[in-house]
PDB file of N, CA and C in Angstrom:
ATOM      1  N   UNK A   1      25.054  32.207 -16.634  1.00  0.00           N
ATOM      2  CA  UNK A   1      24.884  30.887 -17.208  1.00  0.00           C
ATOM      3  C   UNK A   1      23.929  30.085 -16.329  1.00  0.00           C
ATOM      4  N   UNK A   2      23.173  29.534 -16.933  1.00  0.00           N
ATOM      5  CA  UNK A   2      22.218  28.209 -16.492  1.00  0.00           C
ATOM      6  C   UNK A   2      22.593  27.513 -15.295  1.00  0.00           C
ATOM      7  N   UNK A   3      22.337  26.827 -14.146  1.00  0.00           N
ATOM      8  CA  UNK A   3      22.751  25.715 -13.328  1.00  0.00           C
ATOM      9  C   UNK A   3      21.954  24.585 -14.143  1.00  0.00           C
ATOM     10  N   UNK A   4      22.928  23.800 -14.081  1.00  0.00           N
ATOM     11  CA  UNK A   4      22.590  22.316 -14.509  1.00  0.00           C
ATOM     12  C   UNK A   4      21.293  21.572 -13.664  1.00  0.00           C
ATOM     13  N   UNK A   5      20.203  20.946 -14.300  1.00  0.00           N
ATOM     14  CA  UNK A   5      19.348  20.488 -13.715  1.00  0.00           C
ATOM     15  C   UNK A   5      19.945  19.059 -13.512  1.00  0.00           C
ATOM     16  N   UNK A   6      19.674  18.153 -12.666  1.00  0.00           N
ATOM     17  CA  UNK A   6      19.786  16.900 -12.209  1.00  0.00           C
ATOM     18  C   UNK A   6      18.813  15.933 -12.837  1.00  0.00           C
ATOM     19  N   UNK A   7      19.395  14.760 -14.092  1.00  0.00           N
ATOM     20  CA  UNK A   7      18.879  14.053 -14.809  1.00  0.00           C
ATOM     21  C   UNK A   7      17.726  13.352 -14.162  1.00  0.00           C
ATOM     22  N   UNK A   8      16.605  13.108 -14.510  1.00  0.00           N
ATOM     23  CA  UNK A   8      15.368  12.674 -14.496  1.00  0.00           C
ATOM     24  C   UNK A   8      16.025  11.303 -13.237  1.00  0.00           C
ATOM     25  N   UNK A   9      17.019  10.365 -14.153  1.00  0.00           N
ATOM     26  CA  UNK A   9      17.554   9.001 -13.773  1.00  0.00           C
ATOM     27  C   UNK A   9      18.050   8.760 -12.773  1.00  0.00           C
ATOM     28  N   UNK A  10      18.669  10.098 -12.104  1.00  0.00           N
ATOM     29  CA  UNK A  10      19.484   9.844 -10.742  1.00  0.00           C
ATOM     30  C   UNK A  10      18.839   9.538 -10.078  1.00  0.00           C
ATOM     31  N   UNK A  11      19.500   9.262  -8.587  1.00  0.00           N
ATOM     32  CA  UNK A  11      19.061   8.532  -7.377  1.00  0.00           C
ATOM     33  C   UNK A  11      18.255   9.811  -6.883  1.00  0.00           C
ATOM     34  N   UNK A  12      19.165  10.488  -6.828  1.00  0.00           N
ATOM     35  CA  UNK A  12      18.764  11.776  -5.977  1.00  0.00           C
ATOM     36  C   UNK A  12      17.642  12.653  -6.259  1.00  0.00           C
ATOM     37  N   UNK A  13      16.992  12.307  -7.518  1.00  0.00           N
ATOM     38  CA  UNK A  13      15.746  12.978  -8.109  1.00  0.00           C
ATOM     39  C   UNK A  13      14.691  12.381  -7.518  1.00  0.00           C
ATOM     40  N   UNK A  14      13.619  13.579  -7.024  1.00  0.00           N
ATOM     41  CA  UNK A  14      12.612  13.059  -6.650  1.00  0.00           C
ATOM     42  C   UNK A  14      11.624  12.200  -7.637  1.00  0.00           C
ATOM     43  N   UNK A  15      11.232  10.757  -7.499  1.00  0.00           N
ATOM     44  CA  UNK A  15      10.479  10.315  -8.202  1.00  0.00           C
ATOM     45  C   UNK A  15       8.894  10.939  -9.251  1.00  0.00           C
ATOM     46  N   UNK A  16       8.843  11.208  -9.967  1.00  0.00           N
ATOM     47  CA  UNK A  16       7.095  11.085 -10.137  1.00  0.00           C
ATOM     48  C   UNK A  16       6.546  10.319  -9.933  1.00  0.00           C
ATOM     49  N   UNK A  17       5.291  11.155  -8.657  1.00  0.00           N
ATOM     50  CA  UNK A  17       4.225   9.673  -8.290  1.00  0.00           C
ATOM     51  C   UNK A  17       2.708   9.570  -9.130  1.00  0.00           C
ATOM     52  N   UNK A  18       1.855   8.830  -9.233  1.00  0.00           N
ATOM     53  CA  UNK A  18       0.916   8.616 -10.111  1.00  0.00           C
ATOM     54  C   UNK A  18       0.033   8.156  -9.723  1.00  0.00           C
ATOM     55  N   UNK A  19      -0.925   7.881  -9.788  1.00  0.00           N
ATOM     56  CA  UNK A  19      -2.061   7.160  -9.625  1.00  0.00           C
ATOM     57  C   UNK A  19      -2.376   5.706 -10.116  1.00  0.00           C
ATOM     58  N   UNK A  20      -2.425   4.709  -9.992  1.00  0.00           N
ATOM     59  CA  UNK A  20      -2.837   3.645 -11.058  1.00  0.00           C
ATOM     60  C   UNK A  20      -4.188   3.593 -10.886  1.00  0.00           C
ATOM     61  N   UNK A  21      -3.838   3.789 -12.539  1.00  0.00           N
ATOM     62  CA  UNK A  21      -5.926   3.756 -12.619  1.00  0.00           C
ATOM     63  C   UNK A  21      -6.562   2.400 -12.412  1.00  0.00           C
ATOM     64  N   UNK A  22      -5.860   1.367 -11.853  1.00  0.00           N
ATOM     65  CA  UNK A  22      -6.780   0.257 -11.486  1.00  0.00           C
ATOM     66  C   UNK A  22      -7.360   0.174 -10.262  1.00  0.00           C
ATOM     67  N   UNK A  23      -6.254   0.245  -9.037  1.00  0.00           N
ATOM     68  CA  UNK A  23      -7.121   0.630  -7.702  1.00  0.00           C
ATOM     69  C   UNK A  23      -6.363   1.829  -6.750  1.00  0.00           C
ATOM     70  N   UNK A  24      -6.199   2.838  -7.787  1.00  0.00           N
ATOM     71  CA  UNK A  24      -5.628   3.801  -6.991  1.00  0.00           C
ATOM     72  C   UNK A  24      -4.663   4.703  -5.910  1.00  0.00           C
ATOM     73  N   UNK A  25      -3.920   3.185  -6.338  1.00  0.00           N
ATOM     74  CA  UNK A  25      -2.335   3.305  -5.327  1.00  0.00           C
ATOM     75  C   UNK A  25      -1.462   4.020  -5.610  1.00  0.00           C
ATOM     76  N   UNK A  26      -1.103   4.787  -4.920  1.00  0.00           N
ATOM     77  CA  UNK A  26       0.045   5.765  -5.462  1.00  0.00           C
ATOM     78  C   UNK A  26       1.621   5.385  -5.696  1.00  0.00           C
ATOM     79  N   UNK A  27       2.041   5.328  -6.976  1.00  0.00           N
ATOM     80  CA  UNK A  27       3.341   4.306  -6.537  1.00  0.00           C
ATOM     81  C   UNK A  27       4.202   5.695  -7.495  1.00  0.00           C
ATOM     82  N   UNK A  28       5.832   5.209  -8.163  1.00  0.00           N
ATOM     83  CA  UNK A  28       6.639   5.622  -8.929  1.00  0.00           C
ATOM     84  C   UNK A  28       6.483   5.565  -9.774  1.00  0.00           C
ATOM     85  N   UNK A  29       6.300   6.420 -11.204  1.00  0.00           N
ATOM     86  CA  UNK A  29       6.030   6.182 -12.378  1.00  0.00           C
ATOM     87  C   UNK A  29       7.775   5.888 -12.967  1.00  0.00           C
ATOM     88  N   UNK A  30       8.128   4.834 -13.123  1.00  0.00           N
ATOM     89  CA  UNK A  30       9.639   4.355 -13.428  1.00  0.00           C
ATOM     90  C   UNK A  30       9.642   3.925 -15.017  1.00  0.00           C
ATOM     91  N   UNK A  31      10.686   3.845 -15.747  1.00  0.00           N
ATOM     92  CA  UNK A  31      10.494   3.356 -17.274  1.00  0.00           C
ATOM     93  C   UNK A  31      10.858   2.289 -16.400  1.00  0.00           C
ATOM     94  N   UNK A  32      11.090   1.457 -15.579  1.00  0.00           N
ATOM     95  CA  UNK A  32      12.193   0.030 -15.775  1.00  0.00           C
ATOM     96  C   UNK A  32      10.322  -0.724 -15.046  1.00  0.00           C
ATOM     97  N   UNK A  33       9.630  -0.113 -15.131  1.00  0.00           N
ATOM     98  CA  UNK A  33       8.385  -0.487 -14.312  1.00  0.00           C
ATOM     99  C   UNK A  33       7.640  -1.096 -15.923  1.00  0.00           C
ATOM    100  N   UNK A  34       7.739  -2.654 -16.325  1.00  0.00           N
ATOM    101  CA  UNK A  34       6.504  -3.014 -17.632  1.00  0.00           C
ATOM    102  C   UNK A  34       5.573  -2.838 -17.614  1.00  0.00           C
ATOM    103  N   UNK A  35       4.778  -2.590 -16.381  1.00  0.00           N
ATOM    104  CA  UNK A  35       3.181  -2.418 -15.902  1.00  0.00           C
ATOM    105  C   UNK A  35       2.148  -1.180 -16.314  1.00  0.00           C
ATOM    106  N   UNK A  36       3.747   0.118 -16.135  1.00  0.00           N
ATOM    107  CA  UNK A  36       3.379   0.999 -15.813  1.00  0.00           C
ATOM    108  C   UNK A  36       2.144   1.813 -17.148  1.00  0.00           C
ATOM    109  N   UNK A  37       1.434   2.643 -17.363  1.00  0.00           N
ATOM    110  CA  UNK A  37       1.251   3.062 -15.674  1.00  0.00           C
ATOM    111  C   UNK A  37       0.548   2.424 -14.539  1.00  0.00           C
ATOM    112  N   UNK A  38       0.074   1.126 -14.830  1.00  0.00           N
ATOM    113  CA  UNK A  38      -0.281   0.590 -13.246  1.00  0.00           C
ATOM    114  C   UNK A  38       0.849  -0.392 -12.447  1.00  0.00           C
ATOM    115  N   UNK A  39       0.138  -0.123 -11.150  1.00  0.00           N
ATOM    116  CA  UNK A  39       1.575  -0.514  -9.803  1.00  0.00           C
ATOM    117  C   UNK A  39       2.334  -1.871 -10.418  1.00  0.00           C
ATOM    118  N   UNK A  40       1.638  -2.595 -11.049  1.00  0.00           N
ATOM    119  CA  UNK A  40       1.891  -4.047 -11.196  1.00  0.00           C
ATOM    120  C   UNK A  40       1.217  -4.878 -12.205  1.00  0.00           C
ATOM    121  N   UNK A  41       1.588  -6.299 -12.196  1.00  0.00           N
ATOM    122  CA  UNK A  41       1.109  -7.158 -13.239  1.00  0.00           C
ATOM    123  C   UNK A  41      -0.739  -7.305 -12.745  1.00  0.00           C
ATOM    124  N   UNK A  42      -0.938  -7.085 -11.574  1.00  0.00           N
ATOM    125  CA  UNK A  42      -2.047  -7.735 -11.589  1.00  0.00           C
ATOM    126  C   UNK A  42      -3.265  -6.758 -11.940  1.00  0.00           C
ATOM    127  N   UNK A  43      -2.545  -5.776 -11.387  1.00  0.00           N
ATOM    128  CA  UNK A  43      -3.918  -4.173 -11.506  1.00  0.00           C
ATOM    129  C   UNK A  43      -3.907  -3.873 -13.495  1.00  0.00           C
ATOM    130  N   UNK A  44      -2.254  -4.516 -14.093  1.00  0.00           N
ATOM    131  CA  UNK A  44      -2.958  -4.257 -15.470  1.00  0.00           C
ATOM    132  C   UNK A  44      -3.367  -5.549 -16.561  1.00  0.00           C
ATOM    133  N   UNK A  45      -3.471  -7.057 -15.684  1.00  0.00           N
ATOM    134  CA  UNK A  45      -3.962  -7.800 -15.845  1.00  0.00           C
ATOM    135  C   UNK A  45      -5.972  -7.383 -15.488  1.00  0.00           C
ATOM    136  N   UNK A  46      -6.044  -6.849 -14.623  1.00  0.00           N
ATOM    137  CA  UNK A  46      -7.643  -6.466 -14.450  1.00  0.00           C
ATOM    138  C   UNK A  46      -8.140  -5.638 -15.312  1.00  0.00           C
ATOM    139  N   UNK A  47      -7.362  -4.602 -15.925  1.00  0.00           N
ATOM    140  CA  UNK A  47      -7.854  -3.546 -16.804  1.00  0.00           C
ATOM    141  C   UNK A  47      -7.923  -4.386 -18.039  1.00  0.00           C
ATOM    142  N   UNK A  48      -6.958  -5.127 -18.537  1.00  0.00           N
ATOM    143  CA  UNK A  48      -7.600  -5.991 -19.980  1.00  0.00           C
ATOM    144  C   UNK A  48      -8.487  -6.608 -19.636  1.00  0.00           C
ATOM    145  N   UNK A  49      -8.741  -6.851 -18.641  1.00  0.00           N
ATOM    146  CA  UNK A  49      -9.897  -8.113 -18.241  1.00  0.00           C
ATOM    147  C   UNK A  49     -11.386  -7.473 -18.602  1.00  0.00           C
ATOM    148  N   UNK A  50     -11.214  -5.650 -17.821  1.00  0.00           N
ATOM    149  CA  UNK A  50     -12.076  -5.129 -18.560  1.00  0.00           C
ATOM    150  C   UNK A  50     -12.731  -4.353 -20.073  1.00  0.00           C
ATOM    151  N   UNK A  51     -11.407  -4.298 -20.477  1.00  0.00           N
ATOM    152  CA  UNK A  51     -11.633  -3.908 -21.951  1.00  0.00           C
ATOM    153  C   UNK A  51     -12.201  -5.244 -22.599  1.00  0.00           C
ATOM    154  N   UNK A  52     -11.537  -6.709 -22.588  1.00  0.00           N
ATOM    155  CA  UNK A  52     -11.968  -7.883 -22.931  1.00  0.00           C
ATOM    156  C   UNK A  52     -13.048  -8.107 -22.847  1.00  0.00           C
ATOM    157  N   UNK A  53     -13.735  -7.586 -22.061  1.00  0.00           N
ATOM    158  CA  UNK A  53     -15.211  -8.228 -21.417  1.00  0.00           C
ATOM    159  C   UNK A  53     -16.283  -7.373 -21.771  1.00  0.00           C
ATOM    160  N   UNK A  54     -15.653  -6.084 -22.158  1.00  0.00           N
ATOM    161  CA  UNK A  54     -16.593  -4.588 -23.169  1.00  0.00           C
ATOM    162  C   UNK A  54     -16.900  -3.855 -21.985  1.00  0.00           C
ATOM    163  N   UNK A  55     -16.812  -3.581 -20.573  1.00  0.00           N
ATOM    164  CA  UNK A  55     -16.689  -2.616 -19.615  1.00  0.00           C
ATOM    165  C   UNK A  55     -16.370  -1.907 -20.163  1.00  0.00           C
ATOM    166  N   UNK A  56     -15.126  -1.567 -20.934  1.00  0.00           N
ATOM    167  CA  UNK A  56     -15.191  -0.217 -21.283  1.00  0.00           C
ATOM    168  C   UNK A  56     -15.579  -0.088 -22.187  1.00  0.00           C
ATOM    169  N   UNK A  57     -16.146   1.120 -22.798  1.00  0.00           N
ATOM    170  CA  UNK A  57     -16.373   0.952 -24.652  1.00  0.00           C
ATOM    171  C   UNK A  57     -16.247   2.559 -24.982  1.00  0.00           C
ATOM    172  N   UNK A  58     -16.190   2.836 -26.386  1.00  0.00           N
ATOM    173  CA  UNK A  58     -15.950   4.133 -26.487  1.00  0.00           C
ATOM    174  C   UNK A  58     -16.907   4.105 -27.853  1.00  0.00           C
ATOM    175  N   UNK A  59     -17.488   5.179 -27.384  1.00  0.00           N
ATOM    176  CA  UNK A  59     -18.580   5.724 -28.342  1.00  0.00           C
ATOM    177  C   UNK A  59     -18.620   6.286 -28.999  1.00  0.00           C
ATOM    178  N   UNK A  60     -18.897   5.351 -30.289  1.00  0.00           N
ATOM    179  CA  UNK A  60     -18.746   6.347 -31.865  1.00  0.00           C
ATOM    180  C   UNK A  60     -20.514   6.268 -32.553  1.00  0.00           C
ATOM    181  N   UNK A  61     -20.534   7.174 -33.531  1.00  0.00           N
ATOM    182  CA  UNK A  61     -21.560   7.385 -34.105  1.00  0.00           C
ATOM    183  C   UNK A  61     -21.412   6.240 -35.435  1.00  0.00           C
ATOM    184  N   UNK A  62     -22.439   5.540 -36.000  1.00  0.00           N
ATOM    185  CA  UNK A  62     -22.190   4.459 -36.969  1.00  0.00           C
ATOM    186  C   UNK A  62     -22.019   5.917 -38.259  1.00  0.00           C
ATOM    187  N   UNK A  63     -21.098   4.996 -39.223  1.00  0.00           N
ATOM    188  CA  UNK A  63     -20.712   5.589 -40.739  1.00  0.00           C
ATOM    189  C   UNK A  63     -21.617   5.355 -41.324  1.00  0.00           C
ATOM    190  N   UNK A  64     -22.106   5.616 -42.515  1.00  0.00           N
ATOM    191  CA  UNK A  64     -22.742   5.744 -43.657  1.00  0.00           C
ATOM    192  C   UNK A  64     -22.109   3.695 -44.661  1.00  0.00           C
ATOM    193  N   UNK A  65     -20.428   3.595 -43.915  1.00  0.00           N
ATOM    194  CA  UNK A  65     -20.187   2.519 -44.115  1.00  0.00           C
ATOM    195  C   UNK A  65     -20.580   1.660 -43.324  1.00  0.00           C
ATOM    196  N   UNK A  66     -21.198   1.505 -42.196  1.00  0.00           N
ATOM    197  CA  UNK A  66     -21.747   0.703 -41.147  1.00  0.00           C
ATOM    198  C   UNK A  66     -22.677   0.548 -41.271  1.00  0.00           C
ATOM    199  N   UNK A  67     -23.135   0.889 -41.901  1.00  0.00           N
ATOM    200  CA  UNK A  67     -25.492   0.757 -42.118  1.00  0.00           C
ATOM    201  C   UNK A  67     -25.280  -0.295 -43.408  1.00  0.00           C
ATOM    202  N   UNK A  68     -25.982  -1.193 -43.415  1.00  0.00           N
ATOM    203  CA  UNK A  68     -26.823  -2.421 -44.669  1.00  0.00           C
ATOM    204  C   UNK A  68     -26.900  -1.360 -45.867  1.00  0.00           C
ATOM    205  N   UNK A  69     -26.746  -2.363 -46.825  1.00  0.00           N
ATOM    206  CA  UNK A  69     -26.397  -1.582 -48.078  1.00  0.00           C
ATOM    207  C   UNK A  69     -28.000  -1.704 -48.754  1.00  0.00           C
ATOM    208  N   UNK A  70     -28.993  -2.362 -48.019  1.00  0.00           N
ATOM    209  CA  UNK A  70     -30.212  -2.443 -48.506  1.00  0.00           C
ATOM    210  C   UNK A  70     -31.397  -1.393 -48.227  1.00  0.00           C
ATOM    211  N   UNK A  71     -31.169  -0.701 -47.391  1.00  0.00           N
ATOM    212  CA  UNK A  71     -31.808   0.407 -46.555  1.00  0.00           C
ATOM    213  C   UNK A  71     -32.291   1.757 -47.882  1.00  0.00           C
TER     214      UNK A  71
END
């Protein structure tokens, strides 16, 4: 028979650690964490700051619905 693995939740489980993709700190990836996955309010206050501002953008090809209907 199987040995029982030790729930994700306990104390005694080693955490998963992560990266935050804002400035690269290695912290606990926790559900009780709102931020996550970054360390905190402020590193994912900066990342909207950059989606807001069009830093990031993701690149699509225009539709056949995106071109002037006069062309």
């Amino acid at each position: 028979m199987a040995q029982p693995t030790t729930p994700p939740d306990t104390p005694s489980a080693k955490p998963l650690m992560v990266r935050c993709p804002s400035c690269g700190l290695m912290h606990a990836y926790r559900t009780d964490n709102p931020y996550r996955p970054f360390c905190g309010k402020g590193c994912k206050a900066i990342d909207l700051g950059a989606w807001a501002s069009e830093a990031y953008r993701v690149e699509a090809k225009p539709s056949s619905e995106d071109l002037p209907d006069d062309l």
